[in-house]
PDB file of N, CA and C in Angstrom:
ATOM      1  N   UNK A   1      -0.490  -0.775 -10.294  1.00  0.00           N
ATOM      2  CA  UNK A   1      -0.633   0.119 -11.417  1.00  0.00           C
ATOM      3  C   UNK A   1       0.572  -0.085 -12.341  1.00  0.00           C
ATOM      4  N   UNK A   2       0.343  -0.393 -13.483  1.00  0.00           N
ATOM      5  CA  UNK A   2       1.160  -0.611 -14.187  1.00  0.00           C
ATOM      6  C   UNK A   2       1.755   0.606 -14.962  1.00  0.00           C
ATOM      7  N   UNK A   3       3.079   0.884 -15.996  1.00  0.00           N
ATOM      8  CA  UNK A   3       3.028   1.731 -16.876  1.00  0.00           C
ATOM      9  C   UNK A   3       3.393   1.203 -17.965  1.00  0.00           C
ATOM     10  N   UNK A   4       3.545   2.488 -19.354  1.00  0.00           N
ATOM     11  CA  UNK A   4       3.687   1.730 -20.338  1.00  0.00           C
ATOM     12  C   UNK A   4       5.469   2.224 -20.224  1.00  0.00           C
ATOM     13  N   UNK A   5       5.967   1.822 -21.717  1.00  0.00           N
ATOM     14  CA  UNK A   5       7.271   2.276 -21.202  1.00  0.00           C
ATOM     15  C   UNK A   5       7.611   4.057 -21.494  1.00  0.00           C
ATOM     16  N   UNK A   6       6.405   4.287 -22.446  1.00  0.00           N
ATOM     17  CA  UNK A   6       6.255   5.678 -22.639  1.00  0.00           C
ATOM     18  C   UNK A   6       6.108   6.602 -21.681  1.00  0.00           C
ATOM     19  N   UNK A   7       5.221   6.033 -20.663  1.00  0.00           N
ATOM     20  CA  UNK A   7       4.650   6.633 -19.543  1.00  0.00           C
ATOM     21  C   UNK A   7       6.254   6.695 -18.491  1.00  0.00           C
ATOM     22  N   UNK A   8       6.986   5.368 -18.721  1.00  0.00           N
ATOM     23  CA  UNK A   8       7.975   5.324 -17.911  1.00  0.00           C
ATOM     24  C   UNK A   8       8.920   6.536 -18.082  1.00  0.00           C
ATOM     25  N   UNK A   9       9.082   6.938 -19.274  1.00  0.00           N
ATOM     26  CA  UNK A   9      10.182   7.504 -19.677  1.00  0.00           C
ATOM     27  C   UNK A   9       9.727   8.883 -20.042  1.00  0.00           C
ATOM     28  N   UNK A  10       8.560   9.280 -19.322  1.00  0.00           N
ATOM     29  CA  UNK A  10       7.946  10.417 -19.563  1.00  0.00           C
ATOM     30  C   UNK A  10       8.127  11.069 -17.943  1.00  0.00           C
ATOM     31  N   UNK A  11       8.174  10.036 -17.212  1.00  0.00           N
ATOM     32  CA  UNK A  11       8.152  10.746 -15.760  1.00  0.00           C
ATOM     33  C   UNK A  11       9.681  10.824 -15.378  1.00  0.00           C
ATOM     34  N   UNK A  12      10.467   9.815 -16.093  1.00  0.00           N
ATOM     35  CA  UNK A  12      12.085   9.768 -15.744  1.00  0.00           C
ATOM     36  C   UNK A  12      12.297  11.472 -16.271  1.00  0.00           C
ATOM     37  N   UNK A  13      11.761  11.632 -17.680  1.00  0.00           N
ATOM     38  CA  UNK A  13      11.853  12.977 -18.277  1.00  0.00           C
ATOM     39  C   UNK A  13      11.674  14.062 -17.245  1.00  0.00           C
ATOM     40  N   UNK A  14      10.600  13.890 -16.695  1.00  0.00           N
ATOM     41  CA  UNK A  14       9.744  15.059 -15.870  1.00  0.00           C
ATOM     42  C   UNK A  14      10.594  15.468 -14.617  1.00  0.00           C
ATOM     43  N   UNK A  15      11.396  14.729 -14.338  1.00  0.00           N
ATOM     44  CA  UNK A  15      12.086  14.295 -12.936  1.00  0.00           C
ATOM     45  C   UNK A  15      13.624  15.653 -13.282  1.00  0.00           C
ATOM     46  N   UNK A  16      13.603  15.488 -14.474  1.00  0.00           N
ATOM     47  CA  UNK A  16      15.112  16.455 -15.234  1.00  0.00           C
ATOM     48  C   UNK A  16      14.941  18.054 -15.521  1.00  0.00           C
ATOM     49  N   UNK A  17      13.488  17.654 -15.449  1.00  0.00           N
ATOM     50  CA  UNK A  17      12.615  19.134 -15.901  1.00  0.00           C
ATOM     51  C   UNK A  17      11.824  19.585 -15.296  1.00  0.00           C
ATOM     52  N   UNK A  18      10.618  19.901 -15.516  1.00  0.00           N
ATOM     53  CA  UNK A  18       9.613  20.903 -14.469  1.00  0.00           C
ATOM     54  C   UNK A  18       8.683  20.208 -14.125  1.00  0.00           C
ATOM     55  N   UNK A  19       9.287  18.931 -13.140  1.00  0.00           N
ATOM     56  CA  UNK A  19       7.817  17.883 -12.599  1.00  0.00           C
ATOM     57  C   UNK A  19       7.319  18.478 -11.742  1.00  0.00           C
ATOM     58  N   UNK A  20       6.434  17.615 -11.810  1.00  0.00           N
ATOM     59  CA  UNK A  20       4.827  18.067 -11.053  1.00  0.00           C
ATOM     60  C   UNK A  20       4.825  16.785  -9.842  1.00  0.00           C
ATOM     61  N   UNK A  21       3.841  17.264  -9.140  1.00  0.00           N
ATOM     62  CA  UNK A  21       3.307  16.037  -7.636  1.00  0.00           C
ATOM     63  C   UNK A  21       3.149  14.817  -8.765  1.00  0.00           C
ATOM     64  N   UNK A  22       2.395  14.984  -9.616  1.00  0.00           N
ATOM     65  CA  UNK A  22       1.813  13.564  -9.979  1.00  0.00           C
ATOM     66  C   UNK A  22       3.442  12.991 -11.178  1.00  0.00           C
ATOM     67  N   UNK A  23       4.329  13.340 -11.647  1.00  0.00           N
ATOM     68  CA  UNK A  23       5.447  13.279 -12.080  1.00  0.00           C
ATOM     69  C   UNK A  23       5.913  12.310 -11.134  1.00  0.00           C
ATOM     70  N   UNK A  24       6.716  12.864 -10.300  1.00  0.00           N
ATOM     71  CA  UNK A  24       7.065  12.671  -9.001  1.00  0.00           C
ATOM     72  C   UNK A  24       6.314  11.142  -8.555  1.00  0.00           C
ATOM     73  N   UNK A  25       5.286  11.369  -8.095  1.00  0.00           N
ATOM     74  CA  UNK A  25       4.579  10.190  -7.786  1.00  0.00           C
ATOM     75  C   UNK A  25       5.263   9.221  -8.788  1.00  0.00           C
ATOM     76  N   UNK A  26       4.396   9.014  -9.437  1.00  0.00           N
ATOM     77  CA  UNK A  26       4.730   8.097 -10.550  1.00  0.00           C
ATOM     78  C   UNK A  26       6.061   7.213 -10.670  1.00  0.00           C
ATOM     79  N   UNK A  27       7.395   8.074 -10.062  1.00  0.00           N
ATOM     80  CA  UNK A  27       8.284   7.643  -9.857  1.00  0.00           C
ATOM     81  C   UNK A  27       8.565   7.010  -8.595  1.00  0.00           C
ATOM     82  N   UNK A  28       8.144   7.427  -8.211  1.00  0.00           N
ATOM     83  CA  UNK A  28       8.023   6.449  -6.362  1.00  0.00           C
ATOM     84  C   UNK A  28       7.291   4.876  -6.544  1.00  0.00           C
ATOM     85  N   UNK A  29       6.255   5.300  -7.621  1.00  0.00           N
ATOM     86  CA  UNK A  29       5.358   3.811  -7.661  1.00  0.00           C
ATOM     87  C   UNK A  29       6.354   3.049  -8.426  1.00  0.00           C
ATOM     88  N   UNK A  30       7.077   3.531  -9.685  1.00  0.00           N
ATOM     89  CA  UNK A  30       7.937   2.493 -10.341  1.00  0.00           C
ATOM     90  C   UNK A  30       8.978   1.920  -9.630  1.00  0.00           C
ATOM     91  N   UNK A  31       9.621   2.658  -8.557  1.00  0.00           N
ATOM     92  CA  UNK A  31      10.562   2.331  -7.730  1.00  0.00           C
ATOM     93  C   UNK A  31       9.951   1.097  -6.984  1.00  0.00           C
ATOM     94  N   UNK A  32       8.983   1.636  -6.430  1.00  0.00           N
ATOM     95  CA  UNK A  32       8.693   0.879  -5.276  1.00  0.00           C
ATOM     96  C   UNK A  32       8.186  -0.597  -5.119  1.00  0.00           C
ATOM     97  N   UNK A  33       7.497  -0.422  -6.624  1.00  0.00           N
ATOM     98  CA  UNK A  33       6.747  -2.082  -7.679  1.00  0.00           C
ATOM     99  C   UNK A  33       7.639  -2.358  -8.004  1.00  0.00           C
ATOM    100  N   UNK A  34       9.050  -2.127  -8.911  1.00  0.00           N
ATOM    101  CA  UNK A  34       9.966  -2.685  -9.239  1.00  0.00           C
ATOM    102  C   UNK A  34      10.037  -3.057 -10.921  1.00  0.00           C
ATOM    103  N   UNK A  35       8.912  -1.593 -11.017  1.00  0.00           N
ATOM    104  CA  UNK A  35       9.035  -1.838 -12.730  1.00  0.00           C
ATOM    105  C   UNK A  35       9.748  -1.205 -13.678  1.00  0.00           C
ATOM    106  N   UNK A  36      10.515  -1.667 -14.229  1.00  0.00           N
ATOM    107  CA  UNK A  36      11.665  -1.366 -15.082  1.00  0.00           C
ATOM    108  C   UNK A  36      13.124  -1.946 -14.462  1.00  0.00           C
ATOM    109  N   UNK A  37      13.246  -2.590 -13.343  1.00  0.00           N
ATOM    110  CA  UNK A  37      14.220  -2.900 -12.796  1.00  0.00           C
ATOM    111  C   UNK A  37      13.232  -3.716 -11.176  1.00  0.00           C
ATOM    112  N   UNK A  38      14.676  -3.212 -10.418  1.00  0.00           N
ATOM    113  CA  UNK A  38      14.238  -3.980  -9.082  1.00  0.00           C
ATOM    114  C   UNK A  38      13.625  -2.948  -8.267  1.00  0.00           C
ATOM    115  N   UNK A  39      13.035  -3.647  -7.480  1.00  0.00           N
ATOM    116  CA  UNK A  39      12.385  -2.416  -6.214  1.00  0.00           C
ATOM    117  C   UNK A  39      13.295  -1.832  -4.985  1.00  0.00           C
ATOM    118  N   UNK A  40      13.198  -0.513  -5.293  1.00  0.00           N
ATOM    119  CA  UNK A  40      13.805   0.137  -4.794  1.00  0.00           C
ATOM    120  C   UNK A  40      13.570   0.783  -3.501  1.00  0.00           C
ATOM    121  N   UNK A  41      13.381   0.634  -2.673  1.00  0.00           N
ATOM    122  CA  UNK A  41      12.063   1.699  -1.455  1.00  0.00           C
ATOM    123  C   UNK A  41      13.224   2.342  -1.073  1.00  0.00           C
ATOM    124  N   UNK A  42      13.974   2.809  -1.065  1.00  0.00           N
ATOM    125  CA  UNK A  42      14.830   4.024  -0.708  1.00  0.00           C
ATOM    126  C   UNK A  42      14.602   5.211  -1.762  1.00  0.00           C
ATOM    127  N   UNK A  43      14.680   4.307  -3.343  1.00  0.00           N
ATOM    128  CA  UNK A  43      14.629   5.873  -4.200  1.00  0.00           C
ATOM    129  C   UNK A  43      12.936   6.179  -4.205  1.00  0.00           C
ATOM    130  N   UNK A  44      12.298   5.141  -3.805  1.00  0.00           N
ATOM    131  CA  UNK A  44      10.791   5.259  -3.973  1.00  0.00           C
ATOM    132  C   UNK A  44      10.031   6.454  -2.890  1.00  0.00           C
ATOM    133  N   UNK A  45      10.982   6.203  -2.107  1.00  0.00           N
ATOM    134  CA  UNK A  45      10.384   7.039  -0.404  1.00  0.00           C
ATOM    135  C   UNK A  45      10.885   8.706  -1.192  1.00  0.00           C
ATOM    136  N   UNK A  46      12.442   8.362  -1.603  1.00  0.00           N
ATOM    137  CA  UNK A  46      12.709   9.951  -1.948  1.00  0.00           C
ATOM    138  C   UNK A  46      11.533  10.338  -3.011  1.00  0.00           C
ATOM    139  N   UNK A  47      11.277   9.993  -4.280  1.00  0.00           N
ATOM    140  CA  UNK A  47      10.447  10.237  -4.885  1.00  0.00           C
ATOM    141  C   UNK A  47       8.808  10.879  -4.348  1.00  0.00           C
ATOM    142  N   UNK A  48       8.355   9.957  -3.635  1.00  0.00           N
ATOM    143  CA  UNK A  48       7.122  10.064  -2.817  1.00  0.00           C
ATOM    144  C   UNK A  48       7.294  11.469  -1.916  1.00  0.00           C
ATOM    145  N   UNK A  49       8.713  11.227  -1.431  1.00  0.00           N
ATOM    146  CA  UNK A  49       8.726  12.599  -0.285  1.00  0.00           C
ATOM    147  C   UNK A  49       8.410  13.739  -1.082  1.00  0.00           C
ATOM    148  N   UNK A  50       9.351  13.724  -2.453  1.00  0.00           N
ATOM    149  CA  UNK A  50       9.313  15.149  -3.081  1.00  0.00           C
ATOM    150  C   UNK A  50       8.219  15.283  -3.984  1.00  0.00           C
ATOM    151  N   UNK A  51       7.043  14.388  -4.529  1.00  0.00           N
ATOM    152  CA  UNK A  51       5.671  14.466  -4.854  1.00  0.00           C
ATOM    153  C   UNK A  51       4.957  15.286  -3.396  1.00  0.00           C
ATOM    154  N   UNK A  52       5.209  14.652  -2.400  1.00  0.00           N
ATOM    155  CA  UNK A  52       3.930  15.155  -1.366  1.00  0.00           C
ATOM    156  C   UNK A  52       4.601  16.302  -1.144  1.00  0.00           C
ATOM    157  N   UNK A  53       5.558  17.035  -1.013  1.00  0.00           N
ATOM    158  CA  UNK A  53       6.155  18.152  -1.097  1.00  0.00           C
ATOM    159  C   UNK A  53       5.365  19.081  -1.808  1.00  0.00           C
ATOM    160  N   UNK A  54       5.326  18.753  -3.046  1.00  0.00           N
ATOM    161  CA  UNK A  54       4.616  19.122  -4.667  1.00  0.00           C
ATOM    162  C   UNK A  54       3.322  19.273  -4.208  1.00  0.00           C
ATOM    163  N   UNK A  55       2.361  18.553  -3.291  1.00  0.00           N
ATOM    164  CA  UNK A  55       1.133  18.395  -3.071  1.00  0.00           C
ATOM    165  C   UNK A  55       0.344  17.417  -3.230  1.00  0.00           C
ATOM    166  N   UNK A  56       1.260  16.347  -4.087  1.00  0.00           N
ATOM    167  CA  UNK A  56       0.354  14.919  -4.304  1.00  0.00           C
ATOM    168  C   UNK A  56       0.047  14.173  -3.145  1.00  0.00           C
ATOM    169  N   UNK A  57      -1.286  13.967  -3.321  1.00  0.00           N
ATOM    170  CA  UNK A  57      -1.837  13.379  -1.931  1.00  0.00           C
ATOM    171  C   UNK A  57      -1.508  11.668  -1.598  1.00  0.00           C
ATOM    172  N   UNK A  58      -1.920  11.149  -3.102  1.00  0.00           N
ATOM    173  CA  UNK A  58      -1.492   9.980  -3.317  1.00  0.00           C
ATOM    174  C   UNK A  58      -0.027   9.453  -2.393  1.00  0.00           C
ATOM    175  N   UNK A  59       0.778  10.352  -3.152  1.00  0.00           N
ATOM    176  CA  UNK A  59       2.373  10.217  -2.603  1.00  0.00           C
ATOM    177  C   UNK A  59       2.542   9.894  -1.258  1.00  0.00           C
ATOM    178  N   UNK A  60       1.682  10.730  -0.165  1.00  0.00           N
ATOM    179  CA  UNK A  60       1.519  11.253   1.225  1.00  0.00           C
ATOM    180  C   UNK A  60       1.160   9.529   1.981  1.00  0.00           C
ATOM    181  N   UNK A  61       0.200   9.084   0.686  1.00  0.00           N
ATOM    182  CA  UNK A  61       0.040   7.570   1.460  1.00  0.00           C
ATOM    183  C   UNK A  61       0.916   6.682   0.960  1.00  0.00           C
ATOM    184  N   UNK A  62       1.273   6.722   0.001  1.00  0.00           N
ATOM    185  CA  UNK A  62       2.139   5.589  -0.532  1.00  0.00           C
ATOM    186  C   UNK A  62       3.757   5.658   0.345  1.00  0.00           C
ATOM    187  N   UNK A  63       4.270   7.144   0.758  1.00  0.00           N
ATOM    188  CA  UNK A  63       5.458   7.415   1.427  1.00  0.00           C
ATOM    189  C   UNK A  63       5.056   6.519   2.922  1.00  0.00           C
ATOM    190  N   UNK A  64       4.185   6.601   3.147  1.00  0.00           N
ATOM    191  CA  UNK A  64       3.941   5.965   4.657  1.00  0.00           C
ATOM    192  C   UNK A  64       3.872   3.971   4.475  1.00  0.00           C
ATOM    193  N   UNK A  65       3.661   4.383   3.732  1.00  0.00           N
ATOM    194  CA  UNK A  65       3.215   2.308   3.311  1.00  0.00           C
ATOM    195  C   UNK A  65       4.267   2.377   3.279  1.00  0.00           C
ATOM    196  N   UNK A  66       5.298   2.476   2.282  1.00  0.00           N
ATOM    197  CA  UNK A  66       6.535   1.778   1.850  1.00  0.00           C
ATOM    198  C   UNK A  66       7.056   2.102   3.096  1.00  0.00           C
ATOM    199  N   UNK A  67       7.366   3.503   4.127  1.00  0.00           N
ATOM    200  CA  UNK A  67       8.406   3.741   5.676  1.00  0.00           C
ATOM    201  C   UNK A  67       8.047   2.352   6.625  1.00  0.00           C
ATOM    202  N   UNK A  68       6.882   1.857   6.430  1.00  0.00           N
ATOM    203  CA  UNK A  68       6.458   1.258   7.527  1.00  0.00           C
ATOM    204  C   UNK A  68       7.391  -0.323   7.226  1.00  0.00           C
ATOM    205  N   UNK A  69       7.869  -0.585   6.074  1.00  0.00           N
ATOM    206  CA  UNK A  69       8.921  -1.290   5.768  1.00  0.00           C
ATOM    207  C   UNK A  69      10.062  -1.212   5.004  1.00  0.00           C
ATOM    208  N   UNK A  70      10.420  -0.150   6.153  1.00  0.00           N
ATOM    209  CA  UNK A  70      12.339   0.099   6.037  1.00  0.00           C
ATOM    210  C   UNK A  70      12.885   0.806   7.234  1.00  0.00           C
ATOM    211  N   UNK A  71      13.742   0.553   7.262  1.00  0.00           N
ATOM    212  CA  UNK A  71      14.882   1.286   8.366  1.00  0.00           C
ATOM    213  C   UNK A  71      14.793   2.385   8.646  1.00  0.00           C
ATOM    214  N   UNK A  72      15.344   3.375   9.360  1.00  0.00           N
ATOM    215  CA  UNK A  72      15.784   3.962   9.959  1.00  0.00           C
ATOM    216  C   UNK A  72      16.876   4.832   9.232  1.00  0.00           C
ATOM    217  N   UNK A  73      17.891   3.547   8.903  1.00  0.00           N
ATOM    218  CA  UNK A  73      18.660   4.273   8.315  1.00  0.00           C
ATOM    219  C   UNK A  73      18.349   4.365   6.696  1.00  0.00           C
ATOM    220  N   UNK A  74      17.242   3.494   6.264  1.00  0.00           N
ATOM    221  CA  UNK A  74      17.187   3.420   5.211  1.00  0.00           C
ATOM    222  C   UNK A  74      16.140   4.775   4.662  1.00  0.00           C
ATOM    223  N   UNK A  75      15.204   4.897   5.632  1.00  0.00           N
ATOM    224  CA  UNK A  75      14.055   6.532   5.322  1.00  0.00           C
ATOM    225  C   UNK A  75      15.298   7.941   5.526  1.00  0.00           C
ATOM    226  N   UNK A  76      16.438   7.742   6.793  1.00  0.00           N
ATOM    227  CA  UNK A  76      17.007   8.920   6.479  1.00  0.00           C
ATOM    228  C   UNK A  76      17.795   9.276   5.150  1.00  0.00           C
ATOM    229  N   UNK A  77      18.147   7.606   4.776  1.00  0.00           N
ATOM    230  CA  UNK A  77      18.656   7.973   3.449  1.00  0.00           C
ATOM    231  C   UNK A  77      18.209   8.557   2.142  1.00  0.00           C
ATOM    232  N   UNK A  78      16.786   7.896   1.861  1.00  0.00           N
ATOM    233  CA  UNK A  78      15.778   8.553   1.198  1.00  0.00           C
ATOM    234  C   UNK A  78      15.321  10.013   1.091  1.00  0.00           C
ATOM    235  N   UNK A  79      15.758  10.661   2.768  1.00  0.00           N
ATOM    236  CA  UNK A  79      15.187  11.867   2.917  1.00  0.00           C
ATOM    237  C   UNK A  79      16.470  12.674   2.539  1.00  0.00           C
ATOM    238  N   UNK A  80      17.671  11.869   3.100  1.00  0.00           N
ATOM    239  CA  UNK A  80      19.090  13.031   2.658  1.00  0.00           C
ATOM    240  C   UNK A  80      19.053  13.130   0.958  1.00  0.00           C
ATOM    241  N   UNK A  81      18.801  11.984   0.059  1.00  0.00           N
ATOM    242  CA  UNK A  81      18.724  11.922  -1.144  1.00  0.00           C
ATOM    243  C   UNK A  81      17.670  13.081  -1.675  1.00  0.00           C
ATOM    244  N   UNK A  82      16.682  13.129  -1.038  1.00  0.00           N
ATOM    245  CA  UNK A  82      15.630  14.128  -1.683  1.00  0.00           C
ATOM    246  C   UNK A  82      15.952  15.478  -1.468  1.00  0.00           C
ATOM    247  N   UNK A  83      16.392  15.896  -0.063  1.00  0.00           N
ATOM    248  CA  UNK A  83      17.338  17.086   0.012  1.00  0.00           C
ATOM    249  C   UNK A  83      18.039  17.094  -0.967  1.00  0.00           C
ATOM    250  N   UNK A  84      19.202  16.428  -1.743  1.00  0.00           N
ATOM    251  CA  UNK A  84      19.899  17.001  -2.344  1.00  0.00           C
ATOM    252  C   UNK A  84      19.518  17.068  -3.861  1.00  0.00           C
ATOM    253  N   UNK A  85      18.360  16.109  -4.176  1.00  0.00           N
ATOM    254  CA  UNK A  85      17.881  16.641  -5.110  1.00  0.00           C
ATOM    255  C   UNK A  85      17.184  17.741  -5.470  1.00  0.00           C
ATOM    256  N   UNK A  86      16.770  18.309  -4.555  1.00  0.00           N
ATOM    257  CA  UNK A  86      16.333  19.577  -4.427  1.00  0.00           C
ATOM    258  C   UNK A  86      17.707  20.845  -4.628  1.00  0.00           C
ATOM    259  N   UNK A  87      18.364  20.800  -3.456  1.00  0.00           N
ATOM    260  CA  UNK A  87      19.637  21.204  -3.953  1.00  0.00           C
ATOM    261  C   UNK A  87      20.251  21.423  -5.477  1.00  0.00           C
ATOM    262  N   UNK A  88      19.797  20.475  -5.876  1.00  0.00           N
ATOM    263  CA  UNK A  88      20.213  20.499  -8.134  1.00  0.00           C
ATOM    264  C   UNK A  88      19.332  21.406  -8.012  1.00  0.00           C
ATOM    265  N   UNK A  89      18.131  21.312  -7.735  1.00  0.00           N
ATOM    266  CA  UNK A  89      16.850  21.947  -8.752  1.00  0.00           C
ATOM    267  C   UNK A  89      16.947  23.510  -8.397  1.00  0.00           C
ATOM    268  N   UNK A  90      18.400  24.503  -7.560  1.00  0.00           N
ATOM    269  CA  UNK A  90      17.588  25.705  -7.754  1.00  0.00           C
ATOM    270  C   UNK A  90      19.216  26.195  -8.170  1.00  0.00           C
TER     271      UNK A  90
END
């Protein structure tokens, strides 16, 4: 799935402000494809975690695809990262 760069910079937006599951998502997929930069599956997993959090179902499968190739230490990192982004948000 591709985006445009509007779309890109609409979910980076959403991420600062009052995102949603599908926000969220969106950012896990750019991470994780490697569009706008390199692929990331650490910030992609955090992203995904805090979409399926949100309720996106999508997220719920895509978080499991990308865990099934990475570490250990690399999913706890993802998950300590999403904790503390949460942490900002209240």
């Amino acid at each position: 799935m591709a985006f445009t760069d509007v779309e890109t910079e609409q979910a980076h937006q959403a991420a600062t402000t009052d995102a949603t599951g599908d926000d969220l998502c969106k950012l896990g997929i750019l991470y994780s494809t490697g569009q706008g930069g390199e692929i990331d599956y650490v910030e992609a997993h955090k992203w995904f975690n805090l979409a399926a959090m949100l309720g996106s179902e999508p997220a719920k499968y895509y978080r499991q695809e990308i865990s099934d190739q990475m570490s250990g230490g690399q999913v706890a990192s993802a998950q300590r990262a999403a904790r503390e982004w949460l942490a900002t948000r209240h």
